[in-house]
Protein backbone atom coordinates (compact mmCIF):
# COMPACT_ATOMS: atom_id res chain seq x y z
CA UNK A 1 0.00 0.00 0.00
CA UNK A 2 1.30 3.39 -0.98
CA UNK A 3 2.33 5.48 1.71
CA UNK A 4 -0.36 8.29 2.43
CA UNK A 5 -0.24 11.96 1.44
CA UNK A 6 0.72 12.69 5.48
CA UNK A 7 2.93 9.82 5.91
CA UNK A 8 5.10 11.29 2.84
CA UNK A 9 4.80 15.34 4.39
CA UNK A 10 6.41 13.73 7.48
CA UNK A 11 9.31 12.37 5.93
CA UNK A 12 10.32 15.29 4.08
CA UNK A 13 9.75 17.07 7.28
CA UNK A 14 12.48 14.91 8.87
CA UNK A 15 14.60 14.99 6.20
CA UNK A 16 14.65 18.61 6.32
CA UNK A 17 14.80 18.78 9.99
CA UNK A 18 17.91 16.77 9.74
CA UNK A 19 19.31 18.55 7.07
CA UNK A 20 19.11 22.11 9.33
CA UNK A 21 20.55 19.99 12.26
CA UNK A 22 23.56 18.74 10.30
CA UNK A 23 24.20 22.49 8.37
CA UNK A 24 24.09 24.27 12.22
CA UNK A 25 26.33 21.49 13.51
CA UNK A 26 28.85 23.09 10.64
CA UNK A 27 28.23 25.80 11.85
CA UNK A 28 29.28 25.67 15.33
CA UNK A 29 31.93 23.76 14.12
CA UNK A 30 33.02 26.69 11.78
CA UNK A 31 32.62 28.99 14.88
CA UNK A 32 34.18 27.31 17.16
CA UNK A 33 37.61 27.22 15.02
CA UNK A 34 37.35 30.93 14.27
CA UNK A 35 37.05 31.17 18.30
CA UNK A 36 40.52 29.06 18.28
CA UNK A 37 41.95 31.12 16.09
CA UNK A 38 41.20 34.14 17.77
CA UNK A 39 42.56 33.15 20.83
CA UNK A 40 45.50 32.00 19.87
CA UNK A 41 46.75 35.53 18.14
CA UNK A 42 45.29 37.40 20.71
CA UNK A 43 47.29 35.02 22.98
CA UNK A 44 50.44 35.72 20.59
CA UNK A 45 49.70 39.44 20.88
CA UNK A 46 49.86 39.26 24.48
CA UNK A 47 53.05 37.36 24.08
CA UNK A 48 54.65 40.37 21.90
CA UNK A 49 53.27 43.22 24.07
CA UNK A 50 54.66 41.67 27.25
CA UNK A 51 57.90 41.59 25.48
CA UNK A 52 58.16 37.88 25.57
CA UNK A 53 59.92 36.76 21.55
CA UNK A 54 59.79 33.11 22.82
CA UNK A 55 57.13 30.13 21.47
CA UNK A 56 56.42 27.28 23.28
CA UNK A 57 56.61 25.23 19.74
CA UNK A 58 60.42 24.13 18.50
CA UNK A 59 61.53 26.35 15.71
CA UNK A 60 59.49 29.50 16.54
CA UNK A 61 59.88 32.84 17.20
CA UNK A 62 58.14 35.91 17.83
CA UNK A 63 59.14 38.85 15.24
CA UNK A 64 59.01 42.04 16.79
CA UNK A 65 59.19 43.57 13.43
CA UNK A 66 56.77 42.65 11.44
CA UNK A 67 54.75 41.18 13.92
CA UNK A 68 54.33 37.53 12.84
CA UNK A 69 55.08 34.25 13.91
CA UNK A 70 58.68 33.11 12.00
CA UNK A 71 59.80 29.80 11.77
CA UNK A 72 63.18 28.02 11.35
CA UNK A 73 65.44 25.02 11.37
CA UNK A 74 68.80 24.33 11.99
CA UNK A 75 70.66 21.84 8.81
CA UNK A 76 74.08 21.66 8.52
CA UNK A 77 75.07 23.66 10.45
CA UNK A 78 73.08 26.64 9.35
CA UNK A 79 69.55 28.35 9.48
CA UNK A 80 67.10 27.68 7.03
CA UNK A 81 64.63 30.28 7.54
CA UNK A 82 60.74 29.06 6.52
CA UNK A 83 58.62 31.69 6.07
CA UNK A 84 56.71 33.83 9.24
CA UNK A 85 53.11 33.29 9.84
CA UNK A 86 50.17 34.94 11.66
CA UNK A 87 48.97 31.75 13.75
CA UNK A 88 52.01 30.61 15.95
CA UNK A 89 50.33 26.93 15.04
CA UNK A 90 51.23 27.36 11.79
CA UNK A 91 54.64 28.46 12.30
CA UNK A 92 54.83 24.86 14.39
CA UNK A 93 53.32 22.96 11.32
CA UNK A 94 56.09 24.18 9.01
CA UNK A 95 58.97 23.69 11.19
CA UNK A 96 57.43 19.75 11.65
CA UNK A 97 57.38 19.30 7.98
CA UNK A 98 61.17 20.38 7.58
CA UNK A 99 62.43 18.28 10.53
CA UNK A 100 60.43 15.30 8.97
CA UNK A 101 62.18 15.87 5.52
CA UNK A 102 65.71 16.84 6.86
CA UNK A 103 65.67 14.67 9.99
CA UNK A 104 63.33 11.81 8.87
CA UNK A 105 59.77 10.93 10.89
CA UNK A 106 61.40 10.00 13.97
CA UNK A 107 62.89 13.27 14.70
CA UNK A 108 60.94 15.46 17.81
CA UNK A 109 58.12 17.40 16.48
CA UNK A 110 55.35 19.43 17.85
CA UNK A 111 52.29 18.01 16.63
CA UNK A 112 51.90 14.22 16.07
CA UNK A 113 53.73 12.73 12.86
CA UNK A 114 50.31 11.50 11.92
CA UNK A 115 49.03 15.16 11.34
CA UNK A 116 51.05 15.93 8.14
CA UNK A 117 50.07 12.30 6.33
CA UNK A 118 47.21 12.39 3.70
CA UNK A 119 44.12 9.64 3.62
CA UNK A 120 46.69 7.22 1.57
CA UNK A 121 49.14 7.69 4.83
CA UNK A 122 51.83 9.77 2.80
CA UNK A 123 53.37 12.60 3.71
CA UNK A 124 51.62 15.77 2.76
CA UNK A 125 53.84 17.39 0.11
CA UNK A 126 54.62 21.35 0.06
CA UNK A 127 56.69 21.99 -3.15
CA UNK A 128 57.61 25.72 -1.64
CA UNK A 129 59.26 24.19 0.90
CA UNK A 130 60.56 21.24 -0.74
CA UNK A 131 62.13 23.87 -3.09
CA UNK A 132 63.83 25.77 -0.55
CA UNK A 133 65.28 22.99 1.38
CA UNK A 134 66.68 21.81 -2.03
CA UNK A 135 68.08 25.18 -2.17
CA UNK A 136 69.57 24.88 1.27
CA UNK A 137 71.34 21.59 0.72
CA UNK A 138 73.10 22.31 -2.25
CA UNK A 139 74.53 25.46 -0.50
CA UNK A 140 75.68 23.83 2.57
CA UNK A 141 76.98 20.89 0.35
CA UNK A 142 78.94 23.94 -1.97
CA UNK A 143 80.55 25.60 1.12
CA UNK A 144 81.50 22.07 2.95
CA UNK A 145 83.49 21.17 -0.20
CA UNK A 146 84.87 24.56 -0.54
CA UNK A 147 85.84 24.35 2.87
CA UNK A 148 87.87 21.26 2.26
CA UNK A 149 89.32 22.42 -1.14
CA UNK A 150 90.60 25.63 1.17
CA UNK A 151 92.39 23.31 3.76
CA UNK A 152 93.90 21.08 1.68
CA UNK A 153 95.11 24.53 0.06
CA UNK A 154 96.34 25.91 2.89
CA UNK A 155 97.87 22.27 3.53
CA UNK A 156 99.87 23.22 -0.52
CA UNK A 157 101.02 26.71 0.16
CA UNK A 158 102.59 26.13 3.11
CA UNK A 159 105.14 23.73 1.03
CA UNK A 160 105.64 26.65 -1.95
CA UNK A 161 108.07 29.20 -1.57
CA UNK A 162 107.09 32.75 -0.50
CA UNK A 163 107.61 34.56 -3.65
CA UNK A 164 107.39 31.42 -5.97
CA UNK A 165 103.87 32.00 -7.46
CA UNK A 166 103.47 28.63 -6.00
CA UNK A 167 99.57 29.17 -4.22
CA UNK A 168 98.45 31.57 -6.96
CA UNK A 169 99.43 28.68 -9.54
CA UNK A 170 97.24 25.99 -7.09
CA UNK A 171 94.82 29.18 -7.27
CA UNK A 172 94.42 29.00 -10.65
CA UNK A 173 94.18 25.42 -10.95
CA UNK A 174 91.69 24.82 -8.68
CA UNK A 175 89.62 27.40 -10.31
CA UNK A 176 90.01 26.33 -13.80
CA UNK A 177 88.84 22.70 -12.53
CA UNK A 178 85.47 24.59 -10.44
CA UNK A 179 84.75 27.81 -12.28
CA UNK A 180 81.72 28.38 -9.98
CA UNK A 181 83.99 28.75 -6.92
CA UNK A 182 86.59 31.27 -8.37
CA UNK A 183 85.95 34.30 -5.59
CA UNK A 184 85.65 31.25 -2.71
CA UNK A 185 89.59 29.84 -4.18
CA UNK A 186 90.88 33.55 -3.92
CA UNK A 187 89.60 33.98 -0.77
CA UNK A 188 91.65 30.77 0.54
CA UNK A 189 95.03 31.58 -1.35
CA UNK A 190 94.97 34.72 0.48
CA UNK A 191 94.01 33.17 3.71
CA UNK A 192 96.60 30.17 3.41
CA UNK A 193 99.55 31.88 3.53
CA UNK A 194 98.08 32.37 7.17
CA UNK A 195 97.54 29.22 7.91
CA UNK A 196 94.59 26.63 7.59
CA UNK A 197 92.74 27.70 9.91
CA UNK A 198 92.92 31.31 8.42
CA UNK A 199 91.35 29.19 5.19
CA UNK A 200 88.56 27.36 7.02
CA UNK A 201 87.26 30.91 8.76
CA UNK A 202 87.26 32.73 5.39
CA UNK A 203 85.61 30.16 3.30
CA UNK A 204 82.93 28.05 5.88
CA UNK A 205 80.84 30.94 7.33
CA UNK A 206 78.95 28.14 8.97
CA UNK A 207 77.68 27.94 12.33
CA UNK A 208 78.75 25.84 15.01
């Protein structure tokens, strides 16, 4: 038997009573976040008026200057700076996604490693990031082996005779065989004569 004009009215009538429950359950969902978020920076504004440039999240900082939440990571012996943000959360997030690709998944990180995987369980990828750690490596990769070209250098010179055109002639070798590094080789013929530890100071510039 066909269901009755009323028995079909009160259907639709749930349905739509459902559908208004679910859409103001989004709702205060939606609200509730923007309440989050409004904490927190009125938190991190606190933070900055009090004078207080410290996060409780690895890798951040407060910067006084342009008033935003900065983020960084130490690799190789430098900083990789990763961009500032207004939510000190989000500074967090970033700093966790560079320690999982410099450090790998076991590394300490503020948020759970399971935050930053997608529904497959892979890593979420960020090609601005992945870009700039790229970046990073090759340049602390180009000043460890110009650090090592400059002490074995030094190591040269100190063999040659002052006055025999004996480092500017290593100089010039070295440079024809890595054009890229000409104004790094000059640097350490001029610092070997000192010394190799004169060499390593002038061509590392990297941080303890």
């Amino acid at each position: 038997m066909p269901p009755s004009r009323g028995a079909k009215a009160a259907d639709q009538g749930q349905q739509a009573a459902d559908g208004s429950a679910e859409q103001a359950g989004q709702q205060q969902q939606q609200q509730q976040q923007q309440q989050q978020q409004q904490q927190q920076q009125q938190a991190a504004n606190a933070t900055a008026k009090a004078g207080l440039l410290t996060s409780k999240f690895t890798g951040v900082c407060w910067n006084k200057k342009n008033k935003r939440w900065q983020a960084s990571i130490n690799s190789g012996g430098k900083y990789l700076y990763l961009g500032s943000f207004m939510h000190e959360n989000d500074a967090a997030k970033m700093f966790d996604l560079a320690a999982i690709k410099l450090r790998g998944p076991a590394t300490k990180l503020n948020f759970p490693y399971e935050e930053y995987l997608d529904e497959t369980g892979q890593l979420v990828e960020n090609e601005a990031l992945n870009s700039t750690i790229a970046v990073h490596e090759q340049l602390v990769l180009t000043q460890k082996m110009a650090t090592a070209q400059a002490l074995a250098l030094a190591g040269m010179t100190k063999k040659a005779r002052v006055g025999s055109g004996g480092a500017g002639t290593v100089a010039k070798r070295m440079t024809k065989a890595n054009p890229n590094c000409q104004g790094i080789i000059t640097a350490a013929t001029a610092a070997a004569v000192s010394g190799a530890g004169g060499a390593a100071g002038v061509i590392s510039g990297v941080q303890p």
